[in-house]
Protein backbone atom coordinates (compact mmCIF):
# COMPACT_ATOMS: atom_id res chain seq x y z
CA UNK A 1 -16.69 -7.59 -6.70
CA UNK A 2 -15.89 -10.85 -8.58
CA UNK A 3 -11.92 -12.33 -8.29
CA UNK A 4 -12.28 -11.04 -12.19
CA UNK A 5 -13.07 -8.09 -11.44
CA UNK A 6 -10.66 -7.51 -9.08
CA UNK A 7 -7.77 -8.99 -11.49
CA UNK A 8 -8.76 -6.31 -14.30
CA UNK A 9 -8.70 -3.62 -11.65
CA UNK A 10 -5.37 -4.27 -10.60
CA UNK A 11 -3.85 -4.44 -13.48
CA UNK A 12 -5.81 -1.87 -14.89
CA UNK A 13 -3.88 2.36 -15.01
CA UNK A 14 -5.39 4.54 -12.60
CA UNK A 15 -7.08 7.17 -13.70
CA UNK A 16 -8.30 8.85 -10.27
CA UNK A 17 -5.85 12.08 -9.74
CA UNK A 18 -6.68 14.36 -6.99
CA UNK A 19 -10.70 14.45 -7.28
CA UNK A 20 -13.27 12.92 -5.06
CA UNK A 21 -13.45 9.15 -5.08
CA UNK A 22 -17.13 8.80 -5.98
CA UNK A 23 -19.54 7.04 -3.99
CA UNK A 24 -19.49 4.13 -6.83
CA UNK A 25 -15.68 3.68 -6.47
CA UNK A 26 -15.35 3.13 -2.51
CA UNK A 27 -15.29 -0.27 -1.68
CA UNK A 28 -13.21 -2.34 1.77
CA UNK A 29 -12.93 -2.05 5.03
CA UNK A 30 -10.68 -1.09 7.64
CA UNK A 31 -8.65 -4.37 8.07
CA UNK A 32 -7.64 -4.13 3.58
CA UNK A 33 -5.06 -0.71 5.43
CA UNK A 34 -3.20 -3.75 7.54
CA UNK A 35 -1.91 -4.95 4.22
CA UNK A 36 -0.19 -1.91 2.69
CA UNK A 37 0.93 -0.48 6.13
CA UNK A 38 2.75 -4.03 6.69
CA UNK A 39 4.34 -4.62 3.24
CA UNK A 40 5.51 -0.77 3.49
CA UNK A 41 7.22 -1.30 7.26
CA UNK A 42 8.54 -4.78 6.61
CA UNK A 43 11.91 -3.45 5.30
CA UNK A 44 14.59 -5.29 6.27
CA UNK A 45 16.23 -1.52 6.94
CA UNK A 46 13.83 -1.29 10.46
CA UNK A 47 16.69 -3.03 11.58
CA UNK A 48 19.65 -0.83 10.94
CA UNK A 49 17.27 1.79 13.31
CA UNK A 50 18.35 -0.47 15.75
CA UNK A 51 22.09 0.64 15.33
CA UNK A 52 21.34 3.80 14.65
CA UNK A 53 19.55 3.82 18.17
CA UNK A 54 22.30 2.47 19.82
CA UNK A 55 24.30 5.25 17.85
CA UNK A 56 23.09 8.06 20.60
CA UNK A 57 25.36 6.40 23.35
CA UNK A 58 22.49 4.24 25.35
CA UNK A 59 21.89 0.82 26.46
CA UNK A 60 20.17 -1.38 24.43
CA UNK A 61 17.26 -1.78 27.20
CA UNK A 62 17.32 1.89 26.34
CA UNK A 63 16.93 2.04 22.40
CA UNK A 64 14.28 -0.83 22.74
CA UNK A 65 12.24 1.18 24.77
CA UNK A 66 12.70 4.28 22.69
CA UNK A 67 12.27 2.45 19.42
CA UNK A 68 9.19 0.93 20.65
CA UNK A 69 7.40 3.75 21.56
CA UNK A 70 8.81 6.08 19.01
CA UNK A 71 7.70 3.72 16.30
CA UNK A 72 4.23 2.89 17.54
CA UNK A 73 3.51 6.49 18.65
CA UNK A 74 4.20 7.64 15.48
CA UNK A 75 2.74 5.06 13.55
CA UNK A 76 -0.86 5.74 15.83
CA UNK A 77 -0.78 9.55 14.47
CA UNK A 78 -0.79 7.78 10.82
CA UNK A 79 -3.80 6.20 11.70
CA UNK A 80 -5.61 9.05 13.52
CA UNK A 81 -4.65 11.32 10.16
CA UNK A 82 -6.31 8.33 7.83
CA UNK A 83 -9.41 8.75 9.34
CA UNK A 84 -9.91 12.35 7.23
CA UNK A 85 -9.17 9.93 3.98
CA UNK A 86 -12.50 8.39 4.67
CA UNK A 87 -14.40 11.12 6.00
CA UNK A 88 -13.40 13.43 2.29
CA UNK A 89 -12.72 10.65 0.09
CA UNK A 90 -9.55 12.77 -1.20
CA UNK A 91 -5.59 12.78 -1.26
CA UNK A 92 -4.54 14.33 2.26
CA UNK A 93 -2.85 17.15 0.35
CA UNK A 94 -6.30 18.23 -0.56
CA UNK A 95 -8.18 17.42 2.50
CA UNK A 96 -5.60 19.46 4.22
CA UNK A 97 -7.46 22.68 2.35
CA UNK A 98 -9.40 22.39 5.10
CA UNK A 99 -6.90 23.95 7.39
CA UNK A 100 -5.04 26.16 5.15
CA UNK A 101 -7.22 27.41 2.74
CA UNK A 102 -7.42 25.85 -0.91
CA UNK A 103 -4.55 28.24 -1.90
CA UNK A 104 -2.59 27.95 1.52
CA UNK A 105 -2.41 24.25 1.67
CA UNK A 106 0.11 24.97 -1.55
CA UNK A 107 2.68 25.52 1.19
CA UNK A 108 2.21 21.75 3.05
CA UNK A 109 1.69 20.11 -0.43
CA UNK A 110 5.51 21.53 -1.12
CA UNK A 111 6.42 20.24 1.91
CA UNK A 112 4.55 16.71 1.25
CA UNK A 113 6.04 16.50 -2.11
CA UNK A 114 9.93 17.72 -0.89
CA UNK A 115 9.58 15.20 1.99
CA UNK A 116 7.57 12.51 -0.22
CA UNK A 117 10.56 12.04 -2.77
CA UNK A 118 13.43 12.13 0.27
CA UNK A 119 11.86 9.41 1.41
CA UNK A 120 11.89 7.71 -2.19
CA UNK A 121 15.44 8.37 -3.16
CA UNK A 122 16.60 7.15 0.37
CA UNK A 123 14.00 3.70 -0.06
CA UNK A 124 15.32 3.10 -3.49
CA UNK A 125 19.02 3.81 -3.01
CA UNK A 126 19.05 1.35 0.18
CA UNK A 127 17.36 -1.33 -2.14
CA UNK A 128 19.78 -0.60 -5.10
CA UNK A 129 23.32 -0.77 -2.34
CA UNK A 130 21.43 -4.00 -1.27
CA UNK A 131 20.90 -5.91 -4.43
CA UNK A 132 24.66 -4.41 -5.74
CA UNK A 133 26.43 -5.61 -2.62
CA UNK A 134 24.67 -9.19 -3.00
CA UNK A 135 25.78 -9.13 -6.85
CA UNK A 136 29.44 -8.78 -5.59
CA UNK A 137 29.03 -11.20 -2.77
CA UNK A 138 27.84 -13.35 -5.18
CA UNK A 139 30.83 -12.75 -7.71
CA UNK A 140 28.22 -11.06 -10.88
CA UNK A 141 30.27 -7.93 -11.16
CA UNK A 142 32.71 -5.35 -9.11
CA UNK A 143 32.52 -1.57 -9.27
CA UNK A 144 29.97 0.91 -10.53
CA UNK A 145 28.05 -1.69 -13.19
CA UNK A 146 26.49 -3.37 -10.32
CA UNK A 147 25.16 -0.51 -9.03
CA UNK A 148 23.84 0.77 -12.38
CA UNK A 149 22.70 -2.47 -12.96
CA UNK A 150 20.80 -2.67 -9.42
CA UNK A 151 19.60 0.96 -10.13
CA UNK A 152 17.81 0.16 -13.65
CA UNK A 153 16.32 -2.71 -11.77
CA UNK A 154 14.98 -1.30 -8.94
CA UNK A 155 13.21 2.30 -10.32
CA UNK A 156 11.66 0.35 -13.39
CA UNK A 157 9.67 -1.67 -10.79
CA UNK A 158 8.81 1.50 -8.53
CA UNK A 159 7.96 3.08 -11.45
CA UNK A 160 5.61 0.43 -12.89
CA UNK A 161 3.88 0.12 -9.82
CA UNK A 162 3.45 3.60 -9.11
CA UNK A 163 2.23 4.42 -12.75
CA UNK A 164 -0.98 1.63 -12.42
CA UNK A 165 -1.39 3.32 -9.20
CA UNK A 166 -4.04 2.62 -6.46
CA UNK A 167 -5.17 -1.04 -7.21
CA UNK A 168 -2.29 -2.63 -8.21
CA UNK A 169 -0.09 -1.40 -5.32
CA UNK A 170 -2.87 -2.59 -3.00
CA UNK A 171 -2.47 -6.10 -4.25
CA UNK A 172 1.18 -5.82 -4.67
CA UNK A 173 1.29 -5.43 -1.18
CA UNK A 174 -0.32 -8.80 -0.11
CA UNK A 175 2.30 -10.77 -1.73
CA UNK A 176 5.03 -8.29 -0.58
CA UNK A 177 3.81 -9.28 2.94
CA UNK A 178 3.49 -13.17 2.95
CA UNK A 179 6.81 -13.25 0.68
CA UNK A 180 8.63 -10.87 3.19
CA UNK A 181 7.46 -12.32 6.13
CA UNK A 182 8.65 -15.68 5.64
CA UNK A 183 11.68 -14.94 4.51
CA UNK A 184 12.17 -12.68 7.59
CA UNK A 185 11.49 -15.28 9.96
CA UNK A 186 14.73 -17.27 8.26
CA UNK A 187 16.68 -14.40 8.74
CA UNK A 188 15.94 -14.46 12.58
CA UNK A 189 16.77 -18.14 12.75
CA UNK A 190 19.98 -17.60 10.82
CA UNK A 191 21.22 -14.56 12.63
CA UNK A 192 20.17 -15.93 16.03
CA UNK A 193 24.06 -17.67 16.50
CA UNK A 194 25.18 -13.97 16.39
CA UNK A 195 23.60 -12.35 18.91
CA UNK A 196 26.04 -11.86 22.19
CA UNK A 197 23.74 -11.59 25.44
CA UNK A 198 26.39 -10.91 27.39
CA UNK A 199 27.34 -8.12 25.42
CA UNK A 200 23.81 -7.23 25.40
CA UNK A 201 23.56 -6.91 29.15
CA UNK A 202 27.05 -5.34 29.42
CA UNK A 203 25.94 -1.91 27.06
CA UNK A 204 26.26 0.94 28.87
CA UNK A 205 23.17 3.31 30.20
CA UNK A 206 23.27 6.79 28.67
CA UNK A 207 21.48 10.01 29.68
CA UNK A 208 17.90 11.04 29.60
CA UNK A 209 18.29 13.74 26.71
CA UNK A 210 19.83 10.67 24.71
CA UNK A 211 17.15 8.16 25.02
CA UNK A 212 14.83 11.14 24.12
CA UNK A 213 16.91 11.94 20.97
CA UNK A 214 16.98 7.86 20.22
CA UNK A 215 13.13 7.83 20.35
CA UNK A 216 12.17 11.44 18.21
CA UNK A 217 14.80 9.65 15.78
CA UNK A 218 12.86 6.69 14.99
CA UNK A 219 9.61 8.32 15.49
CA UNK A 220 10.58 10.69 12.69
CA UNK A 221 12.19 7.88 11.09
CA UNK A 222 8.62 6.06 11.26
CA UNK A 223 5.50 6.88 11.43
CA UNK A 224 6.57 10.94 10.85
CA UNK A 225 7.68 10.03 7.51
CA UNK A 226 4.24 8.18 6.20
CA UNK A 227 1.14 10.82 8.15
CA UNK A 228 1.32 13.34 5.30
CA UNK A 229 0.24 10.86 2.97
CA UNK A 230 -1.78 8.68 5.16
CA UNK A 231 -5.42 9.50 3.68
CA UNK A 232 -4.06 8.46 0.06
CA UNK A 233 -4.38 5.26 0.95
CA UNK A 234 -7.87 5.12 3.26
CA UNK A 235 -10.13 7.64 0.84
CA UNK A 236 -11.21 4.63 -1.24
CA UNK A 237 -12.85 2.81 1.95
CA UNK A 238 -17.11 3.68 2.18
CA UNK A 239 -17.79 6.54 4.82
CA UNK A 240 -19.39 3.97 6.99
CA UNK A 241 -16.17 2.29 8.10
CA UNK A 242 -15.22 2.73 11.41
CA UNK A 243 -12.96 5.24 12.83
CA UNK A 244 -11.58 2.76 15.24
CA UNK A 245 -10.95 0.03 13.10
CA UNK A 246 -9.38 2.77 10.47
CA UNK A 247 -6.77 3.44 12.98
CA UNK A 248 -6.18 0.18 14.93
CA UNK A 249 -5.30 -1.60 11.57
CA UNK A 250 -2.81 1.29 10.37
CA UNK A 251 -1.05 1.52 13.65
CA UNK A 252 -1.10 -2.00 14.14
CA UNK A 253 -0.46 -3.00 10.29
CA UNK A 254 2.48 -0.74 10.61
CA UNK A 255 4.34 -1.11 13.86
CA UNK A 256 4.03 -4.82 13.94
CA UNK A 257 7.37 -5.49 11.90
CA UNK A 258 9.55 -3.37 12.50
CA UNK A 259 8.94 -3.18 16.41
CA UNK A 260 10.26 -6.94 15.92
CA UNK A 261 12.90 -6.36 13.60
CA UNK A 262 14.28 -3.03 15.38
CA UNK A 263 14.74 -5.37 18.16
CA UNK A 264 16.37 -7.38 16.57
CA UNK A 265 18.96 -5.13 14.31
CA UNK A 266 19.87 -3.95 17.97
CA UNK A 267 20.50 -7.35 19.38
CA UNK A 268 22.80 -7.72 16.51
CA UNK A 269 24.27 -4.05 16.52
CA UNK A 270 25.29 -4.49 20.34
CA UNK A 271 26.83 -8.05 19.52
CA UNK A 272 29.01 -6.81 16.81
CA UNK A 273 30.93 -3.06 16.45
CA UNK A 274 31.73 -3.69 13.27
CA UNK A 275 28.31 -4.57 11.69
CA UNK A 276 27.04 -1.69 13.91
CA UNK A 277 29.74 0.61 12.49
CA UNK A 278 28.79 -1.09 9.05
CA UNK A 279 25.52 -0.05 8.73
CA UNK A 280 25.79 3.94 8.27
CA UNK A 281 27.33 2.73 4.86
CA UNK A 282 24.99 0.24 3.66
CA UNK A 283 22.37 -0.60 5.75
CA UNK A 284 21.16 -3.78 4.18
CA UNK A 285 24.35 -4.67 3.18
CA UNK A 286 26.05 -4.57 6.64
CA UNK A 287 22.86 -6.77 7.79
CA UNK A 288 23.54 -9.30 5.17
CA UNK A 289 27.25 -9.83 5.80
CA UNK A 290 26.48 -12.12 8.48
CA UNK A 291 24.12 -15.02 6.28
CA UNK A 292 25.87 -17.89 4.57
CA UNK A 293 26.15 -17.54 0.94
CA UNK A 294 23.16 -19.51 0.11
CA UNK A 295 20.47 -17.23 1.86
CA UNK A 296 21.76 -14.20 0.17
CA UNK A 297 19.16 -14.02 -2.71
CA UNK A 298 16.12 -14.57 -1.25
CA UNK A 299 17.34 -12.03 1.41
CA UNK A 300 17.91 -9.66 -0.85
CA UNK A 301 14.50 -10.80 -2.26
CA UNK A 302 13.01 -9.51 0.83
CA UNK A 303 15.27 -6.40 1.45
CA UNK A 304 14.08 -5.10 -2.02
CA UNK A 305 10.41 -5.65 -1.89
CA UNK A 306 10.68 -4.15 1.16
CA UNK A 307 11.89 -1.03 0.21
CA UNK A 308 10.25 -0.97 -2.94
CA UNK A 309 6.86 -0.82 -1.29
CA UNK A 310 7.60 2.15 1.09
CA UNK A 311 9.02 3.54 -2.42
CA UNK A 312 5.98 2.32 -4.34
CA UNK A 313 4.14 4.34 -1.92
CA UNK A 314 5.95 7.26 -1.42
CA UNK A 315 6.18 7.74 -5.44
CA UNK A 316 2.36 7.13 -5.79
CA UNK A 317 1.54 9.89 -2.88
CA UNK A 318 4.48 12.06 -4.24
CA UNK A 319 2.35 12.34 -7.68
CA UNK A 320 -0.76 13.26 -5.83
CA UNK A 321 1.09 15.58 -3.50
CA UNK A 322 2.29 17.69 -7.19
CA UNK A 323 -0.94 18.08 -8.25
CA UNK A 324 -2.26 19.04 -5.24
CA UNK A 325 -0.33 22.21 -5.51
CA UNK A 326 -1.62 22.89 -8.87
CA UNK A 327 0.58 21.57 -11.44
CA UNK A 328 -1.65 20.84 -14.78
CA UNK A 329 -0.34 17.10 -15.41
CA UNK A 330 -1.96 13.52 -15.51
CA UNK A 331 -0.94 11.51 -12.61
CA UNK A 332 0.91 8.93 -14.31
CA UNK A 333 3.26 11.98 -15.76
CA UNK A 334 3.39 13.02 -12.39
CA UNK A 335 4.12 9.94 -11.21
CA UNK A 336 7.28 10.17 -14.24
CA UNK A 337 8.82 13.30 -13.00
CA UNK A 338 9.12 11.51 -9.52
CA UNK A 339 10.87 8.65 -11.29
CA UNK A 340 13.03 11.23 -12.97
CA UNK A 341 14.12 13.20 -9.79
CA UNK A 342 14.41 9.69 -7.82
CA UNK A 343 17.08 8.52 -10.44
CA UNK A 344 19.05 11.77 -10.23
CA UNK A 345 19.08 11.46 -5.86
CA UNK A 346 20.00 7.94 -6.15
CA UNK A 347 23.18 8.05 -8.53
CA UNK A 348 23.93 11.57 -6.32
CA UNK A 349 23.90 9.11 -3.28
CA UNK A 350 25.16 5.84 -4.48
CA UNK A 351 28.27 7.28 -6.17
CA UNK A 352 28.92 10.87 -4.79
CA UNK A 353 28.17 10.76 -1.34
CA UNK A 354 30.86 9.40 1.33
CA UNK A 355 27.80 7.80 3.68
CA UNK A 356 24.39 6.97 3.50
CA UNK A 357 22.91 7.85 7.13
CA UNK A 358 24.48 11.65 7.76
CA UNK A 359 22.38 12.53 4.50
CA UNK A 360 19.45 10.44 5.43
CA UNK A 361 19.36 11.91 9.20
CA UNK A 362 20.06 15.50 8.25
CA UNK A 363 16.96 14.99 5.66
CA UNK A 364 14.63 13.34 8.38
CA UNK A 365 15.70 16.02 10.80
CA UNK A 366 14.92 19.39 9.05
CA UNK A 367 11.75 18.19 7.06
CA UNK A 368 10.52 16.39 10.20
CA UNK A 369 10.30 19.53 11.83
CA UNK A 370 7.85 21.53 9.38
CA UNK A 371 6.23 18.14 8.54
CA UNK A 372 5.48 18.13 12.92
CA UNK A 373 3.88 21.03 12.73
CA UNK A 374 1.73 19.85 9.97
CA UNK A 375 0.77 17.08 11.96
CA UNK A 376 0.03 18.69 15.05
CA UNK A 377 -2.67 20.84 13.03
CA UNK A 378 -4.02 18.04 11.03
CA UNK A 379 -4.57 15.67 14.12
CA UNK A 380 -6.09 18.42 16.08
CA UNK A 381 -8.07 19.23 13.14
CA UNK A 382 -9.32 15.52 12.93
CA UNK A 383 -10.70 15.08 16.56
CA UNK A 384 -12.14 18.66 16.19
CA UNK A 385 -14.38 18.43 13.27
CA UNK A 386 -17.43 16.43 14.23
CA UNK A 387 -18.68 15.96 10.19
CA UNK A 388 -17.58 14.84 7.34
CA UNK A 389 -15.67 17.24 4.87
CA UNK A 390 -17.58 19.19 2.15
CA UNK A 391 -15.74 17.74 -0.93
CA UNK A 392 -16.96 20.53 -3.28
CA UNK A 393 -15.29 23.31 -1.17
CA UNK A 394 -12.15 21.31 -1.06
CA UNK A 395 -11.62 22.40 -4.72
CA UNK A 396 -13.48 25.94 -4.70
CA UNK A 397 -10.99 28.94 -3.31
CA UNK A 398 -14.62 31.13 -2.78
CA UNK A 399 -15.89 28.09 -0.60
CA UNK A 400 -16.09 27.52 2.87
CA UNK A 401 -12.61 26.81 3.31
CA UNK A 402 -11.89 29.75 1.65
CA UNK A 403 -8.00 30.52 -0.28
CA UNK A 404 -5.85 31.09 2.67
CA UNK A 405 -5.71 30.49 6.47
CA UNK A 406 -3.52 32.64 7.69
CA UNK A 407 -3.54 31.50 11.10
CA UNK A 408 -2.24 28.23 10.69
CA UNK A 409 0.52 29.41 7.78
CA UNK A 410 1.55 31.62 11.01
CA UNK A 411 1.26 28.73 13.55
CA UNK A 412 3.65 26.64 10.66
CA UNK A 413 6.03 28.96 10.42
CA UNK A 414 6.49 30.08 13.97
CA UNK A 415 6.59 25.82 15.49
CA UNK A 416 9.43 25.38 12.19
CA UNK A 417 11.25 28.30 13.05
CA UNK A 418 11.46 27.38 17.16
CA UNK A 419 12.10 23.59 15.74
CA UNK A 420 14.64 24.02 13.92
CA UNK A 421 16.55 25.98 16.58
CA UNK A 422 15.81 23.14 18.50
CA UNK A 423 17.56 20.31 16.64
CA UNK A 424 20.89 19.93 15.54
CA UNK A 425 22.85 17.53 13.43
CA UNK A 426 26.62 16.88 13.39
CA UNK A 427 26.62 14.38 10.63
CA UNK A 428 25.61 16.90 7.84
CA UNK A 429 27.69 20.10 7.67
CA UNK A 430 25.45 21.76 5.53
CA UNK A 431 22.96 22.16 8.44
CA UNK A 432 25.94 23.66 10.82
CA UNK A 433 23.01 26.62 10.84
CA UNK A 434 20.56 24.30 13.24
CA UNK A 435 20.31 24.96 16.84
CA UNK A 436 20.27 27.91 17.22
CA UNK A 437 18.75 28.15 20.51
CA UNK A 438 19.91 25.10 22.11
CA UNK A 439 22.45 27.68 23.68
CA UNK A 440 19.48 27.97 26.76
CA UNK A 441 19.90 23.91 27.34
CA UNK A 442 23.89 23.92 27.51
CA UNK A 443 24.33 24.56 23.87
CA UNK A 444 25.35 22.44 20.65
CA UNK A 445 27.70 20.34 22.59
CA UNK A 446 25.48 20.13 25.94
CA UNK A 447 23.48 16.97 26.99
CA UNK A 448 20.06 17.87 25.47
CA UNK A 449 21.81 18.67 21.46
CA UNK A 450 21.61 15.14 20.65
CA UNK A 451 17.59 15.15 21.86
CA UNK A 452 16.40 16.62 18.83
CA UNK A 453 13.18 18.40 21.35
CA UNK A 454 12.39 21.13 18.10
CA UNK A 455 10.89 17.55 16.71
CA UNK A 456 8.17 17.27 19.71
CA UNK A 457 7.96 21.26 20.42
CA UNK A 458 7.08 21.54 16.55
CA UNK A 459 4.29 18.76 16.97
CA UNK A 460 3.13 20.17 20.58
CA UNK A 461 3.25 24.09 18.71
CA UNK A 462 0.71 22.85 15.40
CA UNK A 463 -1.89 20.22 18.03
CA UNK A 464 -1.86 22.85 20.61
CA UNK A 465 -1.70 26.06 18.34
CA UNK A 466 -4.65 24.29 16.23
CA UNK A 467 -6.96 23.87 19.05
CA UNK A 468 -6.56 27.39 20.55
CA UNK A 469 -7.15 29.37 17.03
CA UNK A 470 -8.79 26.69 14.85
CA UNK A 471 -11.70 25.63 16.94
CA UNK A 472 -13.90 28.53 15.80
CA UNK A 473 -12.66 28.69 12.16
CA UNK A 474 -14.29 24.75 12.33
CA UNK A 475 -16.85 25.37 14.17
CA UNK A 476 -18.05 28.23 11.76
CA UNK A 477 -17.75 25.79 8.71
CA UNK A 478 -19.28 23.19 9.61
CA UNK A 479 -22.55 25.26 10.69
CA UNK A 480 -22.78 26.29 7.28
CA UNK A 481 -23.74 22.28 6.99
CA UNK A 482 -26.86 23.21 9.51
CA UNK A 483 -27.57 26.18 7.99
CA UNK A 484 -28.04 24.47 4.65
């Protein structure tokens, strides 16, 4: 494809919805998913997890080893799930018909899209707080015009990028990376004079249900929050690419910033109370309040491309994750509802709500446990099927796949239902109803509340559940391949 070519592409709309990607269309290789998985993890608010680690009363030897492994962990089951974008050429809300039946996987595409546009409102409200508390730093305004200001700024671009759709993102996301990453890199230098070693190596150990709870955190905070719309991005690639290379360059295009930059926010977070306290306000914001004056822009530069391409993203999959479920709408409209609803959470957020992180946790908490159930039957679906998908049956309810799959809508409901009892969170009163069965590991208040295990027992419930009653269900349809 000439440089031309590629140019018109980009900037060309999308007009590929939910359908098979034709064998025309595929084009790249493996190593093109290291740029959007990058660009999308670079944010500048990986850091703040740092805090927020820190946050569940452990040293910070602790919440680098949990943030580590929750983070790449999580990020590897993204790149295990985008090897079914390849193998169907589809949206992973319709490869997912697979396992649930072309009418059951309604019920996960709800879930995709509810979880989808969380994940949008919460990018784009941490970019708008960033480039409003930089226009007050910076003396351009006080009060709520910033904000509206910031917020008119900020969706316009999400929305433009997420209406052109696949291309354009795709090249977006190169420059998002070299611009971001440089920049970073200054913010390390600059921040370095901040950091407090001895403070460092005087934070206390906590407990072993803590450091648990720290690393299920970021793991949902990570890589849990991208899987269910992993194959969007890999179902243009040619179904010769390799499976390893599909998964070693999401994982590792993924977890390579923000394994740095978590690091880093908690090098900073146990050097400073205040900027650690800071943060559950305005995450970016808190980070910022340590740069001199002149750094502020292209900081904020870098804080809002950041989070703009996880929204970019997120508002692109959220489109394909409606009409997955059925709705009758082009995907640039769909695309324009997401907008719509985005604007609505972030002016709920910005100017209604008292903090930014006891919304945001209570949100990752209770969709991450559905959404781990999910992912324990997709993955085990992945490694079980030994062929590619049929694409036709993907869209016929009297195919192979059938309408409904009643075994794994049980197997969701059951691993939510123990997962939720599992988890609590104290930070959002409006979820006072969680926990329910901590009371058998010293109840709400007892060591293991803060551990948030319905996370990991939903995940073990959907891999394991999957590859006790789902083995035959795939093994019958892919004989119909032989048979044919």
């Amino acid at each position: 494809m000439s440089d031309t070519k590629e140019k018109s592409s980009a900037l060309s709309v999308e007009e590929q919805g939910i359908d098979t990607i034709a064998e025309s269309d595929r084009h790249g290789s493996p190593k093109d998913l290291f740029w959007p998985w990058f660009a999308a993890n670079i944010s500048v608010l990986a850091m703040s997890y740092g805090a927020w680690a820190l946050g569940f009363g452990i040293s910070f030897w602790q919440a680098t080893l949990a943030s580590i492994l929750g983070i790449v962990v999580s990020f590897l089951l993204v790149g295990i799930v985008s090897i079914a974008g390849k193998r169907a050429n589809a949206p992973t809300m319709v490869i997912t018909r697979a396992t649930f039946g072309v009418e059951g996987a309604k019920v996960p595409s709800v879930l995709s899209w509810i979880a989808t546009l969380g994940w949008e409102i919460s990018l784009t409200t941490t970019a708008v707080l960033a480039l409003a508390s930089t226009f007050q730093r910076l003396g351009w305004g006080s009060g709520a015009a910033p904000k509206i200001i910031s917020t008119i700024i900020v969706v316009g671009l999400v929305v433009v990028a997420g209406i052109f759709g696949y291309d354009l993102i795709m090249k977006a996301q190169q420059a998002i990376t070299i611009i971001s990453g440089v920049v970073t890199i200054g913010f390390l230098i600059l921040g370095w004079s901040h950091i407090d070693f001895a403070a460092v190596g005087a934070s206390q150990a906590g407990s072993a249900p803590s450091v648990l709870g720290a690393f299920l955190f970021v793991m949902t905070g990570f890589g849990l929050g991208w899987v269910n719309v992993a194959a969007d991005y890999s179902r243009y690639l040619p179904r010769k690419s390799s499976n390893s290379g599909i998964v070693f360059w999401s994982t590792f295009g993924a977890s390579l910033a923000p394994v740095l930059l978590v690091i880093y926010g908690g090098l900073l977070a146990v050097s400073n109370q205040k900027l650690s306290d800071a943060v559950g306000n305005d995450p970016i914001g808190a980070m910022a309040s340590i740069l001199p004056t002149w750094y502020l822009v292209p900081f904020t530069l870098v804080a809002v491309l950041g989070l703009m391409s996880g929204a970019i993203m997120d508002n692109y999959s959220n489109g394909l994750a409606l009409l997955s479920f059925g709705i009758k709408l082009p995907r640039v409209a769909a695309a324009g509802l997401t907008a719509a609803l985005t604007v609505l959470g972030v002016v709920y957020v910005t100017f209604f709500s008292d903090t930014f992180i006891g919304p945001f946790q209570g949100f990752l908490i209770t969709l991450g446990v559905p959404m781990a159930v999910w992912t324990g039957l997709f993955i085990a679906d992945v490694l079980l099927r030994k062929q590619d998908y049929n694409t036709e049956d993907l869209y016929k309810a009297d195919g192979r796949y059938g309408a409904w799959n009643v075994k794994s809508l049980v197997i969701l409901v059951v691993g939510t239902l123990l997962g939720w009892g599992l988890v609590v969170n104290t930070s959002a009163s409006w979820l006072e109803w969680q926990g329910y069965f901590l009371g058998l590991f010293g109840g709400k208040d007892g060591a293991w509340a803060s551990a948030n295990l319905g996370v990991i027992v939903a995940l073990v419930i959907g891999f394991v559940g999957a590859l006790i009653f789902q083995r035959g269900d795939i093994a019958a349809q892919e004989s119909q391949d032989k048979e044919d």
